[in-house]
N, C-alpha and C. Protein backbone atom coordinates (compact mmCIF):
# COMPACT_ATOMS: atom_id res chain seq x y z
N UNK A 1 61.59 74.40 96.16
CA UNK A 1 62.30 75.00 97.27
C UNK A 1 63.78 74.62 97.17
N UNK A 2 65.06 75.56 97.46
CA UNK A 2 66.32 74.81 97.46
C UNK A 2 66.85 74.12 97.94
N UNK A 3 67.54 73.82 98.11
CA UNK A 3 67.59 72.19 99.25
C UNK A 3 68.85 72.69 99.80
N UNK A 4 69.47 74.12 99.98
CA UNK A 4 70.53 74.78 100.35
C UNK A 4 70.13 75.67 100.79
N UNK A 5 69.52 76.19 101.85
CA UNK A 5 69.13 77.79 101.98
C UNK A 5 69.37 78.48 103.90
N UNK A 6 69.00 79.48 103.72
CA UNK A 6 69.24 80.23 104.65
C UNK A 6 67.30 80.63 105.32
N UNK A 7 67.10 80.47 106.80
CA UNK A 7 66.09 80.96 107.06
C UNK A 7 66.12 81.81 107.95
N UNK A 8 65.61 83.13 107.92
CA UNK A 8 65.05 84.04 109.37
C UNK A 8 64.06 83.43 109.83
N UNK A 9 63.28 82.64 109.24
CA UNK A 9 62.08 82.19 110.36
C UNK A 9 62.58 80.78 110.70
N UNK A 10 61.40 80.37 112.15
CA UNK A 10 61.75 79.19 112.60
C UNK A 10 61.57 77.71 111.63
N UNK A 11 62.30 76.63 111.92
CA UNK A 11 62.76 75.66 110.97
C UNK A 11 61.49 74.73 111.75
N UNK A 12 61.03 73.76 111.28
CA UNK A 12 60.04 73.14 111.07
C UNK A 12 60.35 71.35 110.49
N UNK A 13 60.65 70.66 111.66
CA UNK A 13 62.26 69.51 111.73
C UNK A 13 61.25 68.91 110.76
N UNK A 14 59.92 68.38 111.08
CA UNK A 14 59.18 67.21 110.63
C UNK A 14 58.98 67.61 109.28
N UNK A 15 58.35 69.01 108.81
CA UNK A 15 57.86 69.53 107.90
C UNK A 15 59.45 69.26 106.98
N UNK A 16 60.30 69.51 107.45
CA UNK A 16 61.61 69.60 106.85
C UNK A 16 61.85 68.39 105.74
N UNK A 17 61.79 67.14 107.22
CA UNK A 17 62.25 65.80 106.80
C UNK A 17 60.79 64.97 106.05
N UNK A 18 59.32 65.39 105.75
CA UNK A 18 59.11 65.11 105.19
C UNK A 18 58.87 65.02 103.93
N UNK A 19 58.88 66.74 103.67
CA UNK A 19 59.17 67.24 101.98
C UNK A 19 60.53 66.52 101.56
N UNK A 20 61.52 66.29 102.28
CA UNK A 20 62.67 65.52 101.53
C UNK A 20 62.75 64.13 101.02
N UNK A 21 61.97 63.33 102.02
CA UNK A 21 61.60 62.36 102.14
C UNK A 21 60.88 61.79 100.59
N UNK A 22 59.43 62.69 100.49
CA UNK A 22 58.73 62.97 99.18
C UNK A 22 59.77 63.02 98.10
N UNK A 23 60.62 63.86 98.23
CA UNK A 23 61.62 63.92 97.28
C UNK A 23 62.62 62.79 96.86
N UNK A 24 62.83 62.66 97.78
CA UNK A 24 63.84 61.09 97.83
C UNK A 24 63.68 60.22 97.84
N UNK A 25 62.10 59.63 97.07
CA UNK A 25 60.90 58.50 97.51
C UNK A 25 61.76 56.99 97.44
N UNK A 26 62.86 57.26 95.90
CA UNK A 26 63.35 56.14 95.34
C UNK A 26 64.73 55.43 96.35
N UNK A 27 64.94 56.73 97.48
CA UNK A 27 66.27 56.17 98.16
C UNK A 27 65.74 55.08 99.49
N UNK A 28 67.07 54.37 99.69
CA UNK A 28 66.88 53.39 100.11
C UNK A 28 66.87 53.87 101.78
N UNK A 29 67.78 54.52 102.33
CA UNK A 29 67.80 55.43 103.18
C UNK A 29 67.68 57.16 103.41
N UNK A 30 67.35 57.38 104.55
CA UNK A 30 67.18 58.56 104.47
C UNK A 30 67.71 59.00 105.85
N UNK A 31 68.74 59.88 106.44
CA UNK A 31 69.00 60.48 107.32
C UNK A 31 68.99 61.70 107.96
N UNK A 32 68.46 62.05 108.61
CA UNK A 32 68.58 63.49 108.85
C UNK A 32 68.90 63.65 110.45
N UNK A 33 69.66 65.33 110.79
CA UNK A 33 69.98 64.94 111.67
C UNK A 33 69.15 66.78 112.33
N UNK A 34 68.68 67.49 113.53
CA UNK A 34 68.29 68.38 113.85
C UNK A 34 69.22 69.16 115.21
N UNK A 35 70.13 70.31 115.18
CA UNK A 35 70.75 71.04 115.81
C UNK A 35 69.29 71.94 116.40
N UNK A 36 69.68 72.21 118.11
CA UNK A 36 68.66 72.77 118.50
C UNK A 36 69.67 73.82 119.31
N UNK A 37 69.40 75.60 119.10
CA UNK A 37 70.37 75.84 120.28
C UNK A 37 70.08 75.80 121.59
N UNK A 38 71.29 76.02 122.44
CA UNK A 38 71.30 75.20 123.58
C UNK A 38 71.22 76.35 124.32
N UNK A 39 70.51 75.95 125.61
CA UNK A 39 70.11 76.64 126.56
C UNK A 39 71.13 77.32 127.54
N UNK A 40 72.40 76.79 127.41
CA UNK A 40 73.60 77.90 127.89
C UNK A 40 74.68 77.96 127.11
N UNK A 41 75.77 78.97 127.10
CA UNK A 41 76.36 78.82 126.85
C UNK A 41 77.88 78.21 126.83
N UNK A 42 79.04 78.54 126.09
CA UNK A 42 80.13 77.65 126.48
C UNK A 42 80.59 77.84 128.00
N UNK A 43 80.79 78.59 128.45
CA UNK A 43 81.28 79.14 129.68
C UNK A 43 80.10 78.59 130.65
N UNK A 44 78.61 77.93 130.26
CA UNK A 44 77.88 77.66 131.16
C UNK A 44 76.89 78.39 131.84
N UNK A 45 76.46 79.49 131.16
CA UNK A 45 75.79 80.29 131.43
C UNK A 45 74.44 80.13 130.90
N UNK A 46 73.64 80.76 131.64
CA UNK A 46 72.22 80.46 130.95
C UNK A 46 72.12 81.68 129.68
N UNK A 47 71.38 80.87 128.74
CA UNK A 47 71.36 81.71 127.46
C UNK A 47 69.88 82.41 127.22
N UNK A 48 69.59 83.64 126.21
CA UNK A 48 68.05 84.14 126.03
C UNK A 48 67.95 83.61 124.66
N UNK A 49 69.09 84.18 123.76
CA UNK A 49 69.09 83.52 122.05
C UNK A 49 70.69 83.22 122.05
N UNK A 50 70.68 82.86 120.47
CA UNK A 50 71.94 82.93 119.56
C UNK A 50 71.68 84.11 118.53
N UNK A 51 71.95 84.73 118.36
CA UNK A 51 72.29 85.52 117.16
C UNK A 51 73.38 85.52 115.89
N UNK A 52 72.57 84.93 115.06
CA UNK A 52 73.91 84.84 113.60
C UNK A 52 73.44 85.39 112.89
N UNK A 53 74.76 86.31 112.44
CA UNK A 53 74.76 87.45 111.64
C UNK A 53 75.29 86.68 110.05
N UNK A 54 75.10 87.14 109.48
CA UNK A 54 75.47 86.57 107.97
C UNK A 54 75.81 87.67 106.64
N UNK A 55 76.41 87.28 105.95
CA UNK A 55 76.75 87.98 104.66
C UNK A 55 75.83 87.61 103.55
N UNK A 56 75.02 88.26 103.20
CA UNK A 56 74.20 87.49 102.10
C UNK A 56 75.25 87.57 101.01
N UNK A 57 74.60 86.30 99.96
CA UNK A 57 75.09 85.61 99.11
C UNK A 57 76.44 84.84 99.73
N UNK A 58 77.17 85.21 100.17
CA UNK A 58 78.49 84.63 100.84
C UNK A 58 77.80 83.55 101.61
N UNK A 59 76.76 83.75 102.40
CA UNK A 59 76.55 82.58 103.50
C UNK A 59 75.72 81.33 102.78
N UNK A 60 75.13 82.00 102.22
CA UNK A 60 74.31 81.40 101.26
C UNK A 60 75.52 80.05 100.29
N UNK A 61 76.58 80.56 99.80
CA UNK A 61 77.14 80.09 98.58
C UNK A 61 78.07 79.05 99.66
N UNK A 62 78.73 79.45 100.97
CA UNK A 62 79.14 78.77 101.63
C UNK A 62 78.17 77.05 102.02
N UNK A 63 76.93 77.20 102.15
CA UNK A 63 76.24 76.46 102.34
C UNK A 63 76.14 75.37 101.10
N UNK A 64 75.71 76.36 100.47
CA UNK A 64 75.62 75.39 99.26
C UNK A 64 76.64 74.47 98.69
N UNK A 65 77.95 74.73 98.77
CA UNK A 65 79.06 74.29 99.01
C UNK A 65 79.03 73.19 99.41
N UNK A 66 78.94 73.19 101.00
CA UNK A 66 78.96 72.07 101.63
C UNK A 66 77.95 70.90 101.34
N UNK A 67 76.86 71.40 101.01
CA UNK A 67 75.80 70.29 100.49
C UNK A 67 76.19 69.64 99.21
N UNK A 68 76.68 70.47 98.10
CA UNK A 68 77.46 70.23 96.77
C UNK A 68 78.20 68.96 97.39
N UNK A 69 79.12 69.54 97.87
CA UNK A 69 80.38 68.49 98.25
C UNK A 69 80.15 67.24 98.59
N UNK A 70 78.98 67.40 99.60
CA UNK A 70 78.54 66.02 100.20
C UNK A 70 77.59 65.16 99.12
N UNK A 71 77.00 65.30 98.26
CA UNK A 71 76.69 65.12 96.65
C UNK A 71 77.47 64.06 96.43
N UNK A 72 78.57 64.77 95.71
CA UNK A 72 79.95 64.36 95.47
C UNK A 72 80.71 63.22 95.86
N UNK A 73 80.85 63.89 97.02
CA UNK A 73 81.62 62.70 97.81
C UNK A 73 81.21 61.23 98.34
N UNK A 74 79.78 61.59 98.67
CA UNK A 74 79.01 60.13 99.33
C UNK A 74 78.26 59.55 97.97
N UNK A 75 78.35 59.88 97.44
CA UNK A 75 77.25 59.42 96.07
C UNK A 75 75.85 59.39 96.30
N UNK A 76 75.67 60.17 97.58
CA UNK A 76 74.11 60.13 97.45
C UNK A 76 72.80 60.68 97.16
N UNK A 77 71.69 60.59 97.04
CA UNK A 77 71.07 61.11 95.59
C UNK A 77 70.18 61.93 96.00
N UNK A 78 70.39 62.57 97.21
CA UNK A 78 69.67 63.99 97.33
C UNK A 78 70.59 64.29 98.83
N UNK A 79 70.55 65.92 98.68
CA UNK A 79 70.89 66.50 100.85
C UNK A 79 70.21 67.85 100.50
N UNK A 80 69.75 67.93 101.50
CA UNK A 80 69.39 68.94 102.10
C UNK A 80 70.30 69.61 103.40
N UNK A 81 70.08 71.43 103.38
CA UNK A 81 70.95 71.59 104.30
C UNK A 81 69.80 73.32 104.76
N UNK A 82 68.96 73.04 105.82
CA UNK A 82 68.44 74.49 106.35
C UNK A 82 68.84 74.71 107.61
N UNK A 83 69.68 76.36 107.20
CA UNK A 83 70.09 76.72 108.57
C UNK A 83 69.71 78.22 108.93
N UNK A 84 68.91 78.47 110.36
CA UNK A 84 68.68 79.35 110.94
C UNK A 84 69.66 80.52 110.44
N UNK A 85 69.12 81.73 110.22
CA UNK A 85 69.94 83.05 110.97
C UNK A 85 69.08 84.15 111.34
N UNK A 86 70.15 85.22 112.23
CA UNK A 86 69.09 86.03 112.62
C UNK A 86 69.02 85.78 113.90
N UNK A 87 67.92 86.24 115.08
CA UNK A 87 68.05 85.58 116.44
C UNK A 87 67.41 84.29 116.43
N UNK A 88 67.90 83.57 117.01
CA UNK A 88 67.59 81.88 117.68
C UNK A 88 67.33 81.93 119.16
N UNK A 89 65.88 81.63 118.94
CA UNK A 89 65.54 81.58 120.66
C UNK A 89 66.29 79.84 121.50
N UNK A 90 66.71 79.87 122.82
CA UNK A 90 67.06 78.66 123.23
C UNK A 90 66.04 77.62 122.79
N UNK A 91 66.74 76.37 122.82
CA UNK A 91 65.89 75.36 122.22
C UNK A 91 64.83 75.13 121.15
N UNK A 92 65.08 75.99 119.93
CA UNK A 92 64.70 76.11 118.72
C UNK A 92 65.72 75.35 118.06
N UNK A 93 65.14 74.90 117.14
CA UNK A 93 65.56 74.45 115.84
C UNK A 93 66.89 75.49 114.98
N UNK A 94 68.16 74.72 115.17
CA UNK A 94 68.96 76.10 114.16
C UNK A 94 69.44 75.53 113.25
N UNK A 95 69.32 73.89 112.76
CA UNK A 95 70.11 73.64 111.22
C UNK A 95 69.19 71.99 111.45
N UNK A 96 68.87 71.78 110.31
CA UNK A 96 68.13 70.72 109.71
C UNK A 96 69.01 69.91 108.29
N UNK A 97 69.54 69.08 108.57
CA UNK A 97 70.43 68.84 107.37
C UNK A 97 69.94 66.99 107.32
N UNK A 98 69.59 66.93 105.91
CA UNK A 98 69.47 65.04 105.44
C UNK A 98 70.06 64.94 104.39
N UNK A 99 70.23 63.91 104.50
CA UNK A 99 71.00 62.43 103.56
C UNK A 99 70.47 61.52 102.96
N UNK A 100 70.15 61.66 101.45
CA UNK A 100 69.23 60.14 101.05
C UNK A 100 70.04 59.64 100.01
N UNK A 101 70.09 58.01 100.21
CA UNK A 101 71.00 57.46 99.59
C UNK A 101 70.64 55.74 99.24
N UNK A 102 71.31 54.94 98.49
CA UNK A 102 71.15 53.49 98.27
C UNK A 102 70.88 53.03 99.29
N UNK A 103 71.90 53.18 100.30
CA UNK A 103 72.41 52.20 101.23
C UNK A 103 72.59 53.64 102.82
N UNK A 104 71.85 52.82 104.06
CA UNK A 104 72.37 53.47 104.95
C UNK A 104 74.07 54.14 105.46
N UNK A 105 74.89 53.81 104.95
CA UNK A 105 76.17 54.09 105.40
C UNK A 105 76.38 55.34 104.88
N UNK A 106 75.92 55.25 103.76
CA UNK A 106 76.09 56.96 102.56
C UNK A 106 75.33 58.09 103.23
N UNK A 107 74.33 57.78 103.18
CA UNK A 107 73.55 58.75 104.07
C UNK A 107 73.81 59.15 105.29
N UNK A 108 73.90 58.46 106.55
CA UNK A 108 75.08 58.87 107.66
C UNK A 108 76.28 59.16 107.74
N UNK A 109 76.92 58.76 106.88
CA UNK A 109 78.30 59.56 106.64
C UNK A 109 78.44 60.98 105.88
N UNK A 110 77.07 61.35 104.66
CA UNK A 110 76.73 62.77 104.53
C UNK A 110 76.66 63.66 105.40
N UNK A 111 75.55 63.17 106.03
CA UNK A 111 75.05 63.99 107.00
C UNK A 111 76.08 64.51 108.13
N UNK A 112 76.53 63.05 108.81
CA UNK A 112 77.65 63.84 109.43
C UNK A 112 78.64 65.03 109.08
N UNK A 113 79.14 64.43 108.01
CA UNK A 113 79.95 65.66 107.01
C UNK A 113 79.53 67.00 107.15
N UNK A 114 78.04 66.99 106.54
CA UNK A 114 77.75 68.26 106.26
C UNK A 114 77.61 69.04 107.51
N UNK A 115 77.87 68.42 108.71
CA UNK A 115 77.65 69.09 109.78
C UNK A 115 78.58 69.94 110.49
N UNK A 116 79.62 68.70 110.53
CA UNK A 116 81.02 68.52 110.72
C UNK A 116 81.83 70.24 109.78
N UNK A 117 81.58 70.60 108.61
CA UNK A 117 81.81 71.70 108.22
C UNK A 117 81.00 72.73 108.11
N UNK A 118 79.90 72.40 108.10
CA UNK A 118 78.78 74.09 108.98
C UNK A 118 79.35 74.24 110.16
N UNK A 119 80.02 72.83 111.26
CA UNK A 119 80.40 74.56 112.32
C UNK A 119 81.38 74.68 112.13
N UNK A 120 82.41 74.59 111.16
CA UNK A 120 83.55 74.71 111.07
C UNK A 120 83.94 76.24 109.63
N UNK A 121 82.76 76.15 109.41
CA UNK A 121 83.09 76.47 107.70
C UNK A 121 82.00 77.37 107.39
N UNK A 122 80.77 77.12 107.55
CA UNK A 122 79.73 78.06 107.05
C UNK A 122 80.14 79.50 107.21
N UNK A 123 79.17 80.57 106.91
CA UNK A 123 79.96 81.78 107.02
C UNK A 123 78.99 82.44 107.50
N UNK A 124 79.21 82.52 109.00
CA UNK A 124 78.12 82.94 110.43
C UNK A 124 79.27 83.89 111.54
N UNK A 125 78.45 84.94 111.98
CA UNK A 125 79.09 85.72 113.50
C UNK A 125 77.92 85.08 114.28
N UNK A 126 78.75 84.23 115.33
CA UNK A 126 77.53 83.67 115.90
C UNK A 126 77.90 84.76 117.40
N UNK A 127 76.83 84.89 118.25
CA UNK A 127 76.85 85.23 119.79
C UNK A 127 75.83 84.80 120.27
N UNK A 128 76.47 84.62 121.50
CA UNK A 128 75.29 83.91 122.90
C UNK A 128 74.88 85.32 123.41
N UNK A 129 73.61 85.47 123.81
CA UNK A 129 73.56 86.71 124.09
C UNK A 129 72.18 86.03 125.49
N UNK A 130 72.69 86.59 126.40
CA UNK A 130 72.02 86.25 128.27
C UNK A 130 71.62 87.59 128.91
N UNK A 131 71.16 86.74 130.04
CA UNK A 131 71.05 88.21 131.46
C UNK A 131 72.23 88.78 131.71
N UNK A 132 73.73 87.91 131.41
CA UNK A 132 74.83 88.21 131.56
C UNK A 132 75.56 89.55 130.77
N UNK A 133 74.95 89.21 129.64
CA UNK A 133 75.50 90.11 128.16
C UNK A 133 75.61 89.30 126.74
N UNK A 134 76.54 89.74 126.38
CA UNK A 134 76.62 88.94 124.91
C UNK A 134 78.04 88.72 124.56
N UNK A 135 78.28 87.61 123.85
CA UNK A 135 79.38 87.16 123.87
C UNK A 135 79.89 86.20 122.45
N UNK A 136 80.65 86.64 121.77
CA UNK A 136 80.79 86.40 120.34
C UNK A 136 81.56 84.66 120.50
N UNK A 137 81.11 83.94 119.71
CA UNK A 137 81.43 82.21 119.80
C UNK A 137 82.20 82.15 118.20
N UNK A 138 83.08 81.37 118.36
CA UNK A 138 83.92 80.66 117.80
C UNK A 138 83.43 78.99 117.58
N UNK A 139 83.91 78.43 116.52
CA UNK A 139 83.87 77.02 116.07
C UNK A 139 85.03 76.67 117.43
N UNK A 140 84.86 75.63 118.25
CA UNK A 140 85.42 74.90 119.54
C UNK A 140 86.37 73.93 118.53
N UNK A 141 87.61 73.28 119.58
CA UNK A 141 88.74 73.05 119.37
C UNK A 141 88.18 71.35 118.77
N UNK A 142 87.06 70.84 119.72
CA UNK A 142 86.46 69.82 119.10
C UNK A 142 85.85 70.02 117.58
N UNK A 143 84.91 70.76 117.65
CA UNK A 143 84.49 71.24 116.12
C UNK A 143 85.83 70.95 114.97
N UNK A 144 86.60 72.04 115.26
CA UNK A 144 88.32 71.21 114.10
C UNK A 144 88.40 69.93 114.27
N UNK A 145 88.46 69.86 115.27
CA UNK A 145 89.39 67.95 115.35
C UNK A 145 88.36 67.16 114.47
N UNK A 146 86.77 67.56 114.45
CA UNK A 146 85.66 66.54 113.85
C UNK A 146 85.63 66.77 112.51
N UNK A 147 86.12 68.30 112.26
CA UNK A 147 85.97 68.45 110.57
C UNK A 147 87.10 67.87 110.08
N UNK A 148 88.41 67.41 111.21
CA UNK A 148 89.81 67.28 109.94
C UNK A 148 89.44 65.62 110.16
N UNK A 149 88.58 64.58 110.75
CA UNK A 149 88.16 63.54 109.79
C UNK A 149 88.26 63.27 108.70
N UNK A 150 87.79 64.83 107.68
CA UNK A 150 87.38 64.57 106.73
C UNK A 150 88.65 64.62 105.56
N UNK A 151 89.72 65.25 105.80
CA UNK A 151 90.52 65.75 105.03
C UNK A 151 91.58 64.55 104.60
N UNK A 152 91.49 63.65 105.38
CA UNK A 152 92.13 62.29 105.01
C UNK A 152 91.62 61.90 103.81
């Protein structure tokens, strides 16, 4: 299975983190972290789904990217990165991303990462869509401030 991918169906946190786990038998840590969407939106509204629209191969290669990178950068010896698209019912599962590594610090500092630029970076039209209507979302002013951490 890729350890970078894109799903229309629902994500499966435990099933997720234990095939990685299997995989990563030899690491010393293992982190993972589970995004669930949220039951309203920014403005505070009650939500029905999320809907993310995607570019195949583009969203796909964006992803992979970010998992690459985090490879790279933390030295650690496996990540995984599964993220929802398509509609997202409230409080479902929409991105499943781990970290396995020597030492705990590598692995939580992946993970964060890789998160930190999925909402900043992946390549998603996300909308909240309610009893209200629907309403197209943007990466939040926090989202930047958490990804330019990284650029130091």
């Amino acid at each position: 299975m890729e350890p970078f991918r894109l799903s229309e169906q629902a994500i499966d946190p435990a099933a997720e983190l234990a095939r990685f786990a299997t995989a990563a038998a030899e690491a010393g840590a293992v982190v993972s972290f589970t995004g669930v969407a949220r039951a309203r939106g920014a403005a505070g509204a009650a939500l029905d789904y999320l809907e993310l629209d995607w570019y195949p191969g583009m969203t796909e290669r964006s992803i992979c990217d970010i998992g690459v990178d985090a490879l790279g950068r933390f030295g650690i010896v496996a990540a995984t990165i599964v993220h929802r698209c398509g509609i997202v019912p409230v409080r479902a599962p929409i991105v499943f991303v781990a970290a396995a590594a020597a030492h705990r610090r590598e692995a939580f500092q992946a993970a964060d990462y890789m998160m930190d630029r999925l909402k900043t970076e992946a390549v998603f039209w996300k909308r909240e869509v309610g009893p209200d209507g629907a309403r197209w979302i943007e990466p939040t002013d926090r989202d930047h401030d958490d990804r330019s951490r990284w650029s130091e």
